[in-house]
PDB file of N, CA and C in Angstrom:
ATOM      1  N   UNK A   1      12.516 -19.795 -23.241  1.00  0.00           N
ATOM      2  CA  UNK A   1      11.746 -20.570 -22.306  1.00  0.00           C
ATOM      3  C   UNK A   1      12.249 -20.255 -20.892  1.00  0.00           C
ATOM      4  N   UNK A   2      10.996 -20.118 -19.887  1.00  0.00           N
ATOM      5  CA  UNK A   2      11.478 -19.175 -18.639  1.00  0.00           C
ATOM      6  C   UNK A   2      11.871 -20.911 -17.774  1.00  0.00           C
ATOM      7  N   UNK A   3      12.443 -20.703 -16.856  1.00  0.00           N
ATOM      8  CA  UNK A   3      12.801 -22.056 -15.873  1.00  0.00           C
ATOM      9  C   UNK A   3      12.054 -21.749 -14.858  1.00  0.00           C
ATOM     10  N   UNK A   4      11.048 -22.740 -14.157  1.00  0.00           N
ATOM     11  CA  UNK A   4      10.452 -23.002 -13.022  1.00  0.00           C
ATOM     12  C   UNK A   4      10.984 -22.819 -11.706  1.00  0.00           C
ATOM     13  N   UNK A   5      11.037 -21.656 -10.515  1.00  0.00           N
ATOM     14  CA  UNK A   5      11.467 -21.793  -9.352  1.00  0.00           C
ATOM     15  C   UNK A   5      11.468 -22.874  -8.834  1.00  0.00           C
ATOM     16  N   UNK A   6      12.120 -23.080  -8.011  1.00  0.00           N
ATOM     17  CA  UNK A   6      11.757 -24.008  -7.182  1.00  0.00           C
ATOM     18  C   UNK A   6      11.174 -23.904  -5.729  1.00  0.00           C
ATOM     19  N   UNK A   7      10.936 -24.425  -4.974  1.00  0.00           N
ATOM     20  CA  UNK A   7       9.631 -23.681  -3.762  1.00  0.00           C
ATOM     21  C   UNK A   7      10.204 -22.954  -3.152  1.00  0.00           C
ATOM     22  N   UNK A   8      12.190 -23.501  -3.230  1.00  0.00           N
ATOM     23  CA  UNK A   8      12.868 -22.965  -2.184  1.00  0.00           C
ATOM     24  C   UNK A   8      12.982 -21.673  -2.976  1.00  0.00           C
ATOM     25  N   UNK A   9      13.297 -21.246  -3.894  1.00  0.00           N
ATOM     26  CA  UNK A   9      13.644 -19.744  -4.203  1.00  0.00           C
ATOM     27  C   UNK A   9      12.460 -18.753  -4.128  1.00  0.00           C
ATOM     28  N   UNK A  10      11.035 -19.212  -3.575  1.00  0.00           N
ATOM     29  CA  UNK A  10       9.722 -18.420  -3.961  1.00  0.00           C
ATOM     30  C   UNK A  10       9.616 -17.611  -2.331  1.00  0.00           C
ATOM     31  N   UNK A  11       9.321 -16.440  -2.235  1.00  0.00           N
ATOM     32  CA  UNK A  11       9.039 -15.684  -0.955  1.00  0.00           C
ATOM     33  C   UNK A  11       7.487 -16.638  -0.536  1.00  0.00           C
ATOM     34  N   UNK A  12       7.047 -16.285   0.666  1.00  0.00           N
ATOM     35  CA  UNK A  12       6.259 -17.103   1.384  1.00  0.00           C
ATOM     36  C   UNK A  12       4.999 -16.171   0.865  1.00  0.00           C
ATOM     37  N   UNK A  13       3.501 -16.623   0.691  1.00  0.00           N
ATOM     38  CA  UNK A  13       2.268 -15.905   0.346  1.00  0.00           C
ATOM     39  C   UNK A  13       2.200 -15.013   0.956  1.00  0.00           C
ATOM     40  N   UNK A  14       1.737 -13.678   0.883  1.00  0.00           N
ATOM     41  CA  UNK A  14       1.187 -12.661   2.002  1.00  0.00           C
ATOM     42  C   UNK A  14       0.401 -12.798   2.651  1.00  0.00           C
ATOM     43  N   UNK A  15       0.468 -12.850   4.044  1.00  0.00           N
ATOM     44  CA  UNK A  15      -0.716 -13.413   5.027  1.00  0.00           C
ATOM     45  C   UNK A  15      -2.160 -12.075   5.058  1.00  0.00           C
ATOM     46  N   UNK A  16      -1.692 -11.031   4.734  1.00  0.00           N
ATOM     47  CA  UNK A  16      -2.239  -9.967   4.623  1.00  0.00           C
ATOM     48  C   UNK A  16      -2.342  -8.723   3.693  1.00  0.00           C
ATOM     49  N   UNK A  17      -3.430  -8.283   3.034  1.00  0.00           N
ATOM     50  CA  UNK A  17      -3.423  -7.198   2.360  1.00  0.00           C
ATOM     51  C   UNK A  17      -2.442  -5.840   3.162  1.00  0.00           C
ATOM     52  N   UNK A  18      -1.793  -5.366   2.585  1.00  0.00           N
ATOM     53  CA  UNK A  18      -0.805  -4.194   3.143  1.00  0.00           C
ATOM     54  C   UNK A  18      -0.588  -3.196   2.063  1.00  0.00           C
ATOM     55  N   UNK A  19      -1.142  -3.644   0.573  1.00  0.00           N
ATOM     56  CA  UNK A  19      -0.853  -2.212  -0.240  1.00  0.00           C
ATOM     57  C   UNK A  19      -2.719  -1.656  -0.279  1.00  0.00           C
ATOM     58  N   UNK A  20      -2.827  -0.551  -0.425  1.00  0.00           N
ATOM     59  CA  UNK A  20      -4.553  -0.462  -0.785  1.00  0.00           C
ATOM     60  C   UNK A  20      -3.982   1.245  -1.782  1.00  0.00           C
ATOM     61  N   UNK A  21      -5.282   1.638  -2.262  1.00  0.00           N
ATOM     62  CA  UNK A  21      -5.736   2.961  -2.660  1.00  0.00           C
ATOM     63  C   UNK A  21      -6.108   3.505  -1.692  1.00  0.00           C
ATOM     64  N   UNK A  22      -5.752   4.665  -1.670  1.00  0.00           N
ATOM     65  CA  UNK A  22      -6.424   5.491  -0.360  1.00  0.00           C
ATOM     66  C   UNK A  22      -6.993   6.508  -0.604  1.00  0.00           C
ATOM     67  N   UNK A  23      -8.341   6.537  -0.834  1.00  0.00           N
ATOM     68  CA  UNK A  23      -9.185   7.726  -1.003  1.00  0.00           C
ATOM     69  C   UNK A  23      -9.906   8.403  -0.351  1.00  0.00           C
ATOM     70  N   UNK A  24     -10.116   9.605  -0.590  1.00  0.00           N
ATOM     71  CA  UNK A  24     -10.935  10.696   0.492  1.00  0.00           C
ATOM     72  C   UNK A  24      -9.915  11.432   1.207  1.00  0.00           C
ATOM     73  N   UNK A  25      -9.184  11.095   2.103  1.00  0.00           N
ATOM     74  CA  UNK A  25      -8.675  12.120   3.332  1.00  0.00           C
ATOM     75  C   UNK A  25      -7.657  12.575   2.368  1.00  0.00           C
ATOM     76  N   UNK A  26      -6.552  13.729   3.298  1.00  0.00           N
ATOM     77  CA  UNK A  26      -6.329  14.982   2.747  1.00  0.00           C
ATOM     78  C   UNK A  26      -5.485  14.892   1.502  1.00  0.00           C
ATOM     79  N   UNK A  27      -5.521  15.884   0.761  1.00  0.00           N
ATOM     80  CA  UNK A  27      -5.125  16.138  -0.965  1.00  0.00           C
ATOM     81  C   UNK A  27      -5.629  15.099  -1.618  1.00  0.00           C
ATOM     82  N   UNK A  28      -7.077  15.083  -1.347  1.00  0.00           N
ATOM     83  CA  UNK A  28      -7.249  13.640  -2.408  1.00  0.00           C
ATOM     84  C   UNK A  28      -8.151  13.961  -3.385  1.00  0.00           C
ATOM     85  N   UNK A  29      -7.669  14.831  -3.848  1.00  0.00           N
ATOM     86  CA  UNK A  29      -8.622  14.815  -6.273  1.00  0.00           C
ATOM     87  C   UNK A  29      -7.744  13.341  -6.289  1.00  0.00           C
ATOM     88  N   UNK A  30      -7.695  12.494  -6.016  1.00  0.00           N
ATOM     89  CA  UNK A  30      -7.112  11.176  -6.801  1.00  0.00           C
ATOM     90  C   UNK A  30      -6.772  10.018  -5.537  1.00  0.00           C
ATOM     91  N   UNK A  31      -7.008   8.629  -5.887  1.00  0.00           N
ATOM     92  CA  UNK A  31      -6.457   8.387  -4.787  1.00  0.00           C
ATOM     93  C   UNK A  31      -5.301   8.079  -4.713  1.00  0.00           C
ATOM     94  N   UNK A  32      -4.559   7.447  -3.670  1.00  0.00           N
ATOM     95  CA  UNK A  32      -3.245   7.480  -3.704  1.00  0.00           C
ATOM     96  C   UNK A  32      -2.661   5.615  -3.084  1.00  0.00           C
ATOM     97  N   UNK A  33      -1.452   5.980  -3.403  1.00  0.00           N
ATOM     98  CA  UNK A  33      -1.147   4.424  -2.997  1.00  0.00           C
ATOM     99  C   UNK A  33      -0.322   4.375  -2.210  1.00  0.00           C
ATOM    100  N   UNK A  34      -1.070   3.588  -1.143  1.00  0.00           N
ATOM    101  CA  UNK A  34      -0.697   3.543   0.452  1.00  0.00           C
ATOM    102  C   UNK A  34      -0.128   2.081   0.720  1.00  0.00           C
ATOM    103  N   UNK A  35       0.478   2.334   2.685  1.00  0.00           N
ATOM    104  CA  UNK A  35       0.680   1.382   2.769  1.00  0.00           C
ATOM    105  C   UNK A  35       0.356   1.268   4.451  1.00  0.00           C
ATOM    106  N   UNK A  36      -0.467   0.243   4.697  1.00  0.00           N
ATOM    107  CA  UNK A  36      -1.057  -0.180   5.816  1.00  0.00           C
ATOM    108  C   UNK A  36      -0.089  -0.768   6.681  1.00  0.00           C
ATOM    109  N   UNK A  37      -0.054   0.426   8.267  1.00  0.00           N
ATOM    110  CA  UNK A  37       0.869   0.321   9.266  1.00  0.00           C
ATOM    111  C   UNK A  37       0.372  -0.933  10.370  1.00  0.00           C
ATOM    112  N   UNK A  38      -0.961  -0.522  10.566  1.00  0.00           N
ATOM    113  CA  UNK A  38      -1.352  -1.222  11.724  1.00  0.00           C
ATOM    114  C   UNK A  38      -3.288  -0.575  11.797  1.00  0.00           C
ATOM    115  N   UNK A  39      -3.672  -2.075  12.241  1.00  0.00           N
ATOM    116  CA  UNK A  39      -5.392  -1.481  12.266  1.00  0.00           C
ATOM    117  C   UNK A  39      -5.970  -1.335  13.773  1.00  0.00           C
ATOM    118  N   UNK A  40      -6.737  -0.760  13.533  1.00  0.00           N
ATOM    119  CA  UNK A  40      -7.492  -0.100  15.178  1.00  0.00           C
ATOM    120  C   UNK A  40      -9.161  -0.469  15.294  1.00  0.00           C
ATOM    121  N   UNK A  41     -10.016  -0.634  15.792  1.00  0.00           N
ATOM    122  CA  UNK A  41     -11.279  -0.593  16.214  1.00  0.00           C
ATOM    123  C   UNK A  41     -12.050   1.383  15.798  1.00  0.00           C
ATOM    124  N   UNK A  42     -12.537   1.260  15.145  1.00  0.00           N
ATOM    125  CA  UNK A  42     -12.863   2.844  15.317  1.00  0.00           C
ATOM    126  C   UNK A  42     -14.557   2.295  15.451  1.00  0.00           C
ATOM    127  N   UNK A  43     -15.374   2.481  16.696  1.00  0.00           N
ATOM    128  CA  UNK A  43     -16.498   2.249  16.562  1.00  0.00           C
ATOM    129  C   UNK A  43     -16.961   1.154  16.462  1.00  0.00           C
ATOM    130  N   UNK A  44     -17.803   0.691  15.355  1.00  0.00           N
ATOM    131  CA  UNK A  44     -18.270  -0.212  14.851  1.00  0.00           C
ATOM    132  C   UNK A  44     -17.331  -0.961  13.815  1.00  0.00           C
ATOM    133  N   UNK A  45     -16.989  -0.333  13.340  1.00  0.00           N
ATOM    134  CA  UNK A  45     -15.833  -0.467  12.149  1.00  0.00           C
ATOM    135  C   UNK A  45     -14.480  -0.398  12.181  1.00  0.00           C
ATOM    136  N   UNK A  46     -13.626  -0.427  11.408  1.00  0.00           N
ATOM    137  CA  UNK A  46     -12.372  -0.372  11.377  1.00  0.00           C
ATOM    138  C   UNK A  46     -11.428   0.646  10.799  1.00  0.00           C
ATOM    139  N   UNK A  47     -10.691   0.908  10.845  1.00  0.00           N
ATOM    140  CA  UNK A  47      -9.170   2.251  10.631  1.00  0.00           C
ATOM    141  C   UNK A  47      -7.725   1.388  10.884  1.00  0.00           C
ATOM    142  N   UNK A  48      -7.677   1.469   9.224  1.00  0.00           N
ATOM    143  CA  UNK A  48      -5.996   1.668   9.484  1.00  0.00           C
ATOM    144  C   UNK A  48      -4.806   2.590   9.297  1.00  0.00           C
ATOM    145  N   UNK A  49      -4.089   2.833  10.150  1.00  0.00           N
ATOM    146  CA  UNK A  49      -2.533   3.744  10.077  1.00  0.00           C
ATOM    147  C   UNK A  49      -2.358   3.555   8.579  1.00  0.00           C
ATOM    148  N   UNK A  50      -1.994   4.300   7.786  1.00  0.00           N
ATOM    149  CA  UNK A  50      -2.056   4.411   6.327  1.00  0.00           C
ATOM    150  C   UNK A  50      -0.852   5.277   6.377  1.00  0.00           C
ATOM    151  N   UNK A  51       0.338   4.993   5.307  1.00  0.00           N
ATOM    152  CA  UNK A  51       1.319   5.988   4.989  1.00  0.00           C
ATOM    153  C   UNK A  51       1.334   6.048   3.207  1.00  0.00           C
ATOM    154  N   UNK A  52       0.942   7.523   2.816  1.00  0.00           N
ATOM    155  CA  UNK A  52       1.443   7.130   1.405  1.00  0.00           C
ATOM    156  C   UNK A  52       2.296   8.486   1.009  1.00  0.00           C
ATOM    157  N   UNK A  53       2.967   8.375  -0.457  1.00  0.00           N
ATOM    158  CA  UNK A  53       3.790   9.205  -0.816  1.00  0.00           C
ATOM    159  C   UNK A  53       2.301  10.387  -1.754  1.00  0.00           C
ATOM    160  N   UNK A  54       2.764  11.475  -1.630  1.00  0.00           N
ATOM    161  CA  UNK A  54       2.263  12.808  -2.200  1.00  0.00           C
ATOM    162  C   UNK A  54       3.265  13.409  -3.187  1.00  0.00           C
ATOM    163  N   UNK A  55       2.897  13.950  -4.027  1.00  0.00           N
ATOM    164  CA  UNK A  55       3.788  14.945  -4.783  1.00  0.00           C
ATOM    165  C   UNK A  55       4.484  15.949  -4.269  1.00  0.00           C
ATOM    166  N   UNK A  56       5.537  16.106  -4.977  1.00  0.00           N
ATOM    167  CA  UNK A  56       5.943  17.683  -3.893  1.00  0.00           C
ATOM    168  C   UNK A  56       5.426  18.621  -4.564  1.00  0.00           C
ATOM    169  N   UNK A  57       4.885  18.744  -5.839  1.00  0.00           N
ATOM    170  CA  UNK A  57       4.279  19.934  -5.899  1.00  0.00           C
ATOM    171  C   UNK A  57       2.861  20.408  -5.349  1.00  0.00           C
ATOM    172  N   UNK A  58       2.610  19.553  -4.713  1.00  0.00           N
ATOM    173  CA  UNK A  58       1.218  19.084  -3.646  1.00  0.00           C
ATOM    174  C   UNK A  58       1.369  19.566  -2.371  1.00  0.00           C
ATOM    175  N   UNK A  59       2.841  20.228  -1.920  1.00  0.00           N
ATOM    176  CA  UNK A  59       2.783  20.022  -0.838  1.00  0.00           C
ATOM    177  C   UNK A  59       4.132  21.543  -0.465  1.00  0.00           C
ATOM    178  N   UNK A  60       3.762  22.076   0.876  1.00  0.00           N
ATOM    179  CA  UNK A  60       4.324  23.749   1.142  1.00  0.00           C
ATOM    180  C   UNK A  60       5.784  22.747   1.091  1.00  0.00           C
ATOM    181  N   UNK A  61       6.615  23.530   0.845  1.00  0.00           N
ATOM    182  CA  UNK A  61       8.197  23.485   1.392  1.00  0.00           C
ATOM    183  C   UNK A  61       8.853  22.743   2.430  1.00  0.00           C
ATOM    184  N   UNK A  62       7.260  23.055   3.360  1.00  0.00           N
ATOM    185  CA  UNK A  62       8.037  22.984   5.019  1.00  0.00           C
ATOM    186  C   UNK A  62       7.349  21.608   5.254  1.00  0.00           C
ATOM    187  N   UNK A  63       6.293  21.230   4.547  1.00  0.00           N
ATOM    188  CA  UNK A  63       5.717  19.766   4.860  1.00  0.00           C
ATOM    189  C   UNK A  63       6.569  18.771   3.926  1.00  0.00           C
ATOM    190  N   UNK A  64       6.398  17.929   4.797  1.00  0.00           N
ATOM    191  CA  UNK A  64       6.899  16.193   4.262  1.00  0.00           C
ATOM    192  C   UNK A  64       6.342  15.322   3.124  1.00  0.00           C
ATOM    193  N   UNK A  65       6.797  15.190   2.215  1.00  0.00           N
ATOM    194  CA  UNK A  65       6.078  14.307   0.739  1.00  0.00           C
ATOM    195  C   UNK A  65       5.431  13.138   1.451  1.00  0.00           C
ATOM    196  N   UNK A  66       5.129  12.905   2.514  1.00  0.00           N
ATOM    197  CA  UNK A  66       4.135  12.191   2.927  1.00  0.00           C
ATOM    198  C   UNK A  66       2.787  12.124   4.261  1.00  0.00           C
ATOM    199  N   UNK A  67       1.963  11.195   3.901  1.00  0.00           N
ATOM    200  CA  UNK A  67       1.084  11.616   4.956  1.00  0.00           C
ATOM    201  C   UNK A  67       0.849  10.414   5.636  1.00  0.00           C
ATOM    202  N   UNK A  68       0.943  10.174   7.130  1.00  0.00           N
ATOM    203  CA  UNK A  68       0.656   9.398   7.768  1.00  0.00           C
ATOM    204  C   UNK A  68      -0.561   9.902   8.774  1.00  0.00           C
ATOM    205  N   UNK A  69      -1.495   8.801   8.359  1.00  0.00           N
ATOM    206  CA  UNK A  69      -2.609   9.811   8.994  1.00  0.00           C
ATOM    207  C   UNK A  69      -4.092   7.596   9.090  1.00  0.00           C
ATOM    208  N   UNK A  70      -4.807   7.867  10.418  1.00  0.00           N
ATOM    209  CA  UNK A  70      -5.806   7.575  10.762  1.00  0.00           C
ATOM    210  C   UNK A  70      -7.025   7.233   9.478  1.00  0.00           C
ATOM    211  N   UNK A  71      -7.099   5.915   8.381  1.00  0.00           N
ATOM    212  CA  UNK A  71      -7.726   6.299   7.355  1.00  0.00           C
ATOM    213  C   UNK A  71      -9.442   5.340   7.660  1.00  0.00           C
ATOM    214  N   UNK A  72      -9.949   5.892   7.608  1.00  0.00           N
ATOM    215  CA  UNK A  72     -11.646   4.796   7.946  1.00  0.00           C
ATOM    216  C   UNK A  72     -11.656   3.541   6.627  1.00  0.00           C
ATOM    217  N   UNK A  73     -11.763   2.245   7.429  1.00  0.00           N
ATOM    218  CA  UNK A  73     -11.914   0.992   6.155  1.00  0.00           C
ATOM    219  C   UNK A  73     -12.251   1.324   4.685  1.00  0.00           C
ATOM    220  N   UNK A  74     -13.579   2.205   4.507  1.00  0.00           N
ATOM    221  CA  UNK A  74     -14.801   2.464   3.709  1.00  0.00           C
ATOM    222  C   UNK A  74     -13.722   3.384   3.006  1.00  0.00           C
ATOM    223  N   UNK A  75     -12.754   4.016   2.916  1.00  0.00           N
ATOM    224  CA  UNK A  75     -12.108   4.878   2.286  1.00  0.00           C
ATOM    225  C   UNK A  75     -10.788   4.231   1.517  1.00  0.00           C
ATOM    226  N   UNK A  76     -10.073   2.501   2.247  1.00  0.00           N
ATOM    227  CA  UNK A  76      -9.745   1.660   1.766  1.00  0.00           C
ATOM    228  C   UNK A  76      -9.846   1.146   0.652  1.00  0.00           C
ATOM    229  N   UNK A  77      -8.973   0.532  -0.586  1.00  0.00           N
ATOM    230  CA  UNK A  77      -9.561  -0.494  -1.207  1.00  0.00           C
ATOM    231  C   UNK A  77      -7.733  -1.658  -1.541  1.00  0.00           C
ATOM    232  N   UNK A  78      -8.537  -2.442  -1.268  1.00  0.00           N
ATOM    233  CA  UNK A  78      -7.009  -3.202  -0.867  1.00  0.00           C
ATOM    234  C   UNK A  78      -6.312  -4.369  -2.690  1.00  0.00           C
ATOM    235  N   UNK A  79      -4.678  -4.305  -2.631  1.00  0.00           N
ATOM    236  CA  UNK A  79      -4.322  -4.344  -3.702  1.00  0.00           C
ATOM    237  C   UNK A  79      -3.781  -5.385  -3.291  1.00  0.00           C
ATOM    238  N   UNK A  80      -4.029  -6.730  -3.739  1.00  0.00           N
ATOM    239  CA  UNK A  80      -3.328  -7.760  -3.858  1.00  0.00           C
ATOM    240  C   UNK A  80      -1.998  -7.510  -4.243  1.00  0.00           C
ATOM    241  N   UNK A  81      -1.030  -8.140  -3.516  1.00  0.00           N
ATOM    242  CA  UNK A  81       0.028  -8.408  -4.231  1.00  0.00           C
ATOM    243  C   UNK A  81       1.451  -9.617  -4.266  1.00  0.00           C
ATOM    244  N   UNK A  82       1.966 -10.128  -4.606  1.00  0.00           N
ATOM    245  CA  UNK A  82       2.313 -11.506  -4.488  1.00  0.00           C
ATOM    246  C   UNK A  82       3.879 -11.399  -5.020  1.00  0.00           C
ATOM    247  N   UNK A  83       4.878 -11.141  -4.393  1.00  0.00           N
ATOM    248  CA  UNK A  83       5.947 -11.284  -4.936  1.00  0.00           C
ATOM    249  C   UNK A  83       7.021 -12.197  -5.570  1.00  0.00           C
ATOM    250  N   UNK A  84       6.053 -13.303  -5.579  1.00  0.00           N
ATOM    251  CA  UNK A  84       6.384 -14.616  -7.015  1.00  0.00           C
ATOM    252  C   UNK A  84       5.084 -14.585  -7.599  1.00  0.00           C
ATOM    253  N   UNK A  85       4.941 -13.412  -8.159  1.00  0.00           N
ATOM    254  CA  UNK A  85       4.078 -13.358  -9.613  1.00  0.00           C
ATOM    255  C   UNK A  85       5.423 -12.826 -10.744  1.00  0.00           C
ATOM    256  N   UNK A  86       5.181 -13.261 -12.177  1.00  0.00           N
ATOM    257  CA  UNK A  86       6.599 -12.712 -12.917  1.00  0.00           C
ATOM    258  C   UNK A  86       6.112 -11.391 -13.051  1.00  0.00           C
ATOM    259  N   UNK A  87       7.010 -10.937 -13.625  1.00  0.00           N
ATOM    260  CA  UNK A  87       6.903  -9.342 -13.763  1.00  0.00           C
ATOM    261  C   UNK A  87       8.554  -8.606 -13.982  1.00  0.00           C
ATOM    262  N   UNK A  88       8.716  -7.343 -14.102  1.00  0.00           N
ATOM    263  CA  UNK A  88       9.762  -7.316 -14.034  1.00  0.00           C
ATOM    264  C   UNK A  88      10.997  -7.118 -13.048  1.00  0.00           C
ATOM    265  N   UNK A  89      10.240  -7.239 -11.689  1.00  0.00           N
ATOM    266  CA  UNK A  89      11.128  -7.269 -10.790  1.00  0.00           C
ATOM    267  C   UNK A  89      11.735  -8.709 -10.287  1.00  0.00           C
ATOM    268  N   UNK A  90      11.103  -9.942 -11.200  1.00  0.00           N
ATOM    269  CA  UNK A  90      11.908 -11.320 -11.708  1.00  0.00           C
ATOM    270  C   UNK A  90      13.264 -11.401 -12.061  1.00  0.00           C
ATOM    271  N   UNK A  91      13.304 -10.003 -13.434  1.00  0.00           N
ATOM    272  CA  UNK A  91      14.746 -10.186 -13.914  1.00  0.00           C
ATOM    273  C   UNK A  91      15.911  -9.624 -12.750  1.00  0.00           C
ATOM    274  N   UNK A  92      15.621  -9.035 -12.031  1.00  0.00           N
ATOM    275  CA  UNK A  92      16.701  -8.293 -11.203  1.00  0.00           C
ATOM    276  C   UNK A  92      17.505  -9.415 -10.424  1.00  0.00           C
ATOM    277  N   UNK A  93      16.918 -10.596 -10.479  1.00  0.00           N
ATOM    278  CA  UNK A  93      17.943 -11.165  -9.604  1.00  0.00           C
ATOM    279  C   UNK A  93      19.241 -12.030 -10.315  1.00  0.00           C
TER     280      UNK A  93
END
């Protein structure tokens, strides 16, 4: 039987989506899982600073296993996430 936190041991709700999928822009046969820096006005619509990790076999020698790059909303899709949900990063403490 698991024991009930108490409010004081629970991290505070996320005021904001910050993990998403990031599909379309570059090396993308798949999408990838990003993480939202900061958002901008592009137009009518919106863009956010997006950083995610790439494979290294995805990528020359001389480039960086990641891409930080300008991503359009519509290419977004955003991943809830709540760090007092259980799971197994519960037991670590």
């Amino acid at each position: 039987m698991g024991m009930n936190p108490s409010r004081f041991d629970r991290w505070p709700k996320p005021d904001r989506v910050r993990h998403v999928w990031v599909f379309g822009p570059a090396r993308a046969d798949r999408p990838h899982q990003g993480l939202v820096l900061e958002w901008k006005r592009d137009g009518y619509d919106w863009a956010a600073r997006v950083v995610w990790v790439i494979d290294r076999d995805e990528t020359a020698a001389d480039e960086p296993p990641y891409v930080v790059a300008w991503v359009p909303r519509r290419l977004l899709d955003p991943v809830r996430s709540d760090p007092n949900e259980t799971g197994p990063h519960r037991s670590r403490r």
